[in-house]
Protein backbone atom coordinates (compact mmCIF):
# COMPACT_ATOMS: atom_id res chain seq x y z
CA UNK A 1 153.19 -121.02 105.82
CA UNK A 2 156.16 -121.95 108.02
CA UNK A 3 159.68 -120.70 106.51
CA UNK A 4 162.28 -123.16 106.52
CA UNK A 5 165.54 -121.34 108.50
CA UNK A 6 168.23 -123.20 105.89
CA UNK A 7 167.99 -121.10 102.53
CA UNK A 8 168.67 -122.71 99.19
CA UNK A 9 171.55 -124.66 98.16
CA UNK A 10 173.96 -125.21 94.87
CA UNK A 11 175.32 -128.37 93.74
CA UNK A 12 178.39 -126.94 94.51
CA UNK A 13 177.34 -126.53 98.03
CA UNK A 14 175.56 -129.71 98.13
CA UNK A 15 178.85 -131.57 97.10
CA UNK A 16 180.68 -130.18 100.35
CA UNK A 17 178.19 -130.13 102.52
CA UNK A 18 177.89 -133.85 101.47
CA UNK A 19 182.11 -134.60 102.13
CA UNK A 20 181.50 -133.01 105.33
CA UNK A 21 178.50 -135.22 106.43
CA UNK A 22 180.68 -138.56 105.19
CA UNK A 23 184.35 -137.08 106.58
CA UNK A 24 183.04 -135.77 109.91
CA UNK A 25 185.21 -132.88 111.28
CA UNK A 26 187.52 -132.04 108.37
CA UNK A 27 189.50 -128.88 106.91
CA UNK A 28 189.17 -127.41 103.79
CA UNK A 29 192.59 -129.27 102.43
CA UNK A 30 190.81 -132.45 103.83
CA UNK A 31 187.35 -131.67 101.27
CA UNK A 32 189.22 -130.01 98.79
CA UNK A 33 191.23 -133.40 98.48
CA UNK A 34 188.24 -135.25 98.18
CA UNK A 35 186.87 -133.44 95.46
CA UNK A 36 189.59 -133.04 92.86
CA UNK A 37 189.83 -136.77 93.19
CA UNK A 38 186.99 -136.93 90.68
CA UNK A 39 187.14 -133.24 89.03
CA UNK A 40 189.39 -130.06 89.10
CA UNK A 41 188.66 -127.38 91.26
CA UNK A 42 190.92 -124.64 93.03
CA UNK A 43 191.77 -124.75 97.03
CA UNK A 44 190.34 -121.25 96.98
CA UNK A 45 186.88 -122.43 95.95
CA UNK A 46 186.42 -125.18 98.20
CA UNK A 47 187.34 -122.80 101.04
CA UNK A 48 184.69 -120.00 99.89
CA UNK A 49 182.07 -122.68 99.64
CA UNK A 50 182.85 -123.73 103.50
CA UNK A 51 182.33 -119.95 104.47
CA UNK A 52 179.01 -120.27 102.62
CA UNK A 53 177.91 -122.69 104.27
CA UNK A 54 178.65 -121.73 107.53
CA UNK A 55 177.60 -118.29 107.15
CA UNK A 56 174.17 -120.24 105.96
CA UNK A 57 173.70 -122.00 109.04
CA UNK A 58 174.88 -126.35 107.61
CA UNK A 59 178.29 -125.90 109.07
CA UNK A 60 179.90 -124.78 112.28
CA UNK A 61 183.94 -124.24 112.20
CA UNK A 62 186.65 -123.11 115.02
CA UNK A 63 190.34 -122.58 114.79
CA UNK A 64 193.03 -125.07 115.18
CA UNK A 65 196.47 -124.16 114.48
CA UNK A 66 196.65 -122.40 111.53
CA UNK A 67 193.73 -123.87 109.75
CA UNK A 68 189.84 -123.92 110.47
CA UNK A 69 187.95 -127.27 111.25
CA UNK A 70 184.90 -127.90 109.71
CA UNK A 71 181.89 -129.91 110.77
CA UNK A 72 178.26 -130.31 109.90
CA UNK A 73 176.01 -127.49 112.21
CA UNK A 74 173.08 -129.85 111.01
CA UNK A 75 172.43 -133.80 110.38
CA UNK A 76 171.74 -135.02 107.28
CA UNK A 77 168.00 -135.76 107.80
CA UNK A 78 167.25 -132.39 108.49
CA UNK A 79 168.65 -130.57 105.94
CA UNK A 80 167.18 -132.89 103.35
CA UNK A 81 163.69 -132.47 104.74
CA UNK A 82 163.64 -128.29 105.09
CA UNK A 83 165.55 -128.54 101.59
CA UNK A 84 162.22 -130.64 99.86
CA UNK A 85 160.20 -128.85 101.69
CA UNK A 86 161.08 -125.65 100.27
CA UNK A 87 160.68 -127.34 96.89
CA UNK A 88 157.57 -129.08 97.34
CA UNK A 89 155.97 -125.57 98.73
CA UNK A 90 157.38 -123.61 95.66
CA UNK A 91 157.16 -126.14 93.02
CA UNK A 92 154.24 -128.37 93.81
CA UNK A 93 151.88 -126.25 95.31
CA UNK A 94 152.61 -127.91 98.93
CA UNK A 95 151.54 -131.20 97.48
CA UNK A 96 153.35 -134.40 98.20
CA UNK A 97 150.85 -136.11 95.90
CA UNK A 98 152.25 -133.88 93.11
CA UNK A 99 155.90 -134.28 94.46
CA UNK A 100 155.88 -138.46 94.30
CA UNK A 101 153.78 -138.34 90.74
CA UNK A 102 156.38 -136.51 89.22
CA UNK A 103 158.76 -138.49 90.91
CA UNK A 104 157.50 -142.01 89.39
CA UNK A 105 156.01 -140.37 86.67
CA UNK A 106 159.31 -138.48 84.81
CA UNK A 107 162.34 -140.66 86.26
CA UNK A 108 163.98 -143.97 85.10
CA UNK A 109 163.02 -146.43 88.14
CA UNK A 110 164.42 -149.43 88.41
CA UNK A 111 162.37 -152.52 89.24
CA UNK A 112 164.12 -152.44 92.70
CA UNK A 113 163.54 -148.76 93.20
CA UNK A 114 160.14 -148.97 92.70
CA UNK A 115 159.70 -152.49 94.66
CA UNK A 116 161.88 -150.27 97.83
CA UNK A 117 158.92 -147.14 96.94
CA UNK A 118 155.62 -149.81 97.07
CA UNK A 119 157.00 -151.12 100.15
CA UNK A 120 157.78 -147.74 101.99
CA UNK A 121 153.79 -146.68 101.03
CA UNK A 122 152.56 -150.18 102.19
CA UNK A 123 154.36 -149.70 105.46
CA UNK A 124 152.93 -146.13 105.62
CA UNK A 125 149.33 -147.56 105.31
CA UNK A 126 150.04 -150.65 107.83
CA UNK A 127 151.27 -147.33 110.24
CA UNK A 128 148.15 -145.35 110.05
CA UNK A 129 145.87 -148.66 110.47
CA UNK A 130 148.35 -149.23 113.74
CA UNK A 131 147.51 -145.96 114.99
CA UNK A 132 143.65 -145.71 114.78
């Protein structure tokens, strides 16, 4: 089985990682400002988080001035698909079948969600017929 390289990630982490993606190149002041526009959280925290992250491999930082610069070492796509991969090989036995059952199965779809999800497998099934 083929290890993802990205290891796990908090919600904490998530919620940075996600500023950074939206902000581009940013500081920690810059996130940090972000964030405790919708809840309280200290400077300090923000800035260990960023460390995290980099030290995990999603961000990349250099020097400038006094303060580090943040950016994303990894696009978006990517570290969404290594992150469900990881779950669906520890949770669902390596099963997307399991993974999407669960999915329609245990959450609160709207009608257009699940219009958007019978589209994206009818487009998956006009793809294969494409490619035969």
């Amino acid at each position: 089985m083929k290890k993802s390289s990205l290891g796990p990630l908090g919600e904490a982490e998530m919620e940075v990682l996600q500023h950074v993606w939206d902000m581009g190149r940013v500081s920690v002041a810059e996130v940090h400002e972000q964030i405790t526009r919708r809840r309280k959280v200290a400077y300090t925290t923000i800035m260990t988080i960023m460390k995290k992250l980099a030290t995990k491999g999603y961000l990349v930082y250099e020097k400038e001035g006094n303060a580090y610069v943040y950016e994303a070492a990894q696009p978006p796509e990517k570290v969404k698909h290594s992150l469900l991969t990881g779950i669906l090989r520890k949770v669902f036995k390596g099963s997307p079948v399991e993974l999407v059952e669960s999915l329609v199965t245990h959450e609160d779809l709207s009608e257009e969600e699940r219009t958007a999800i019978i589209k994206l497998f009818d487009s998956l099934g006009d793809a294969n017929e494409r490619s035969h």
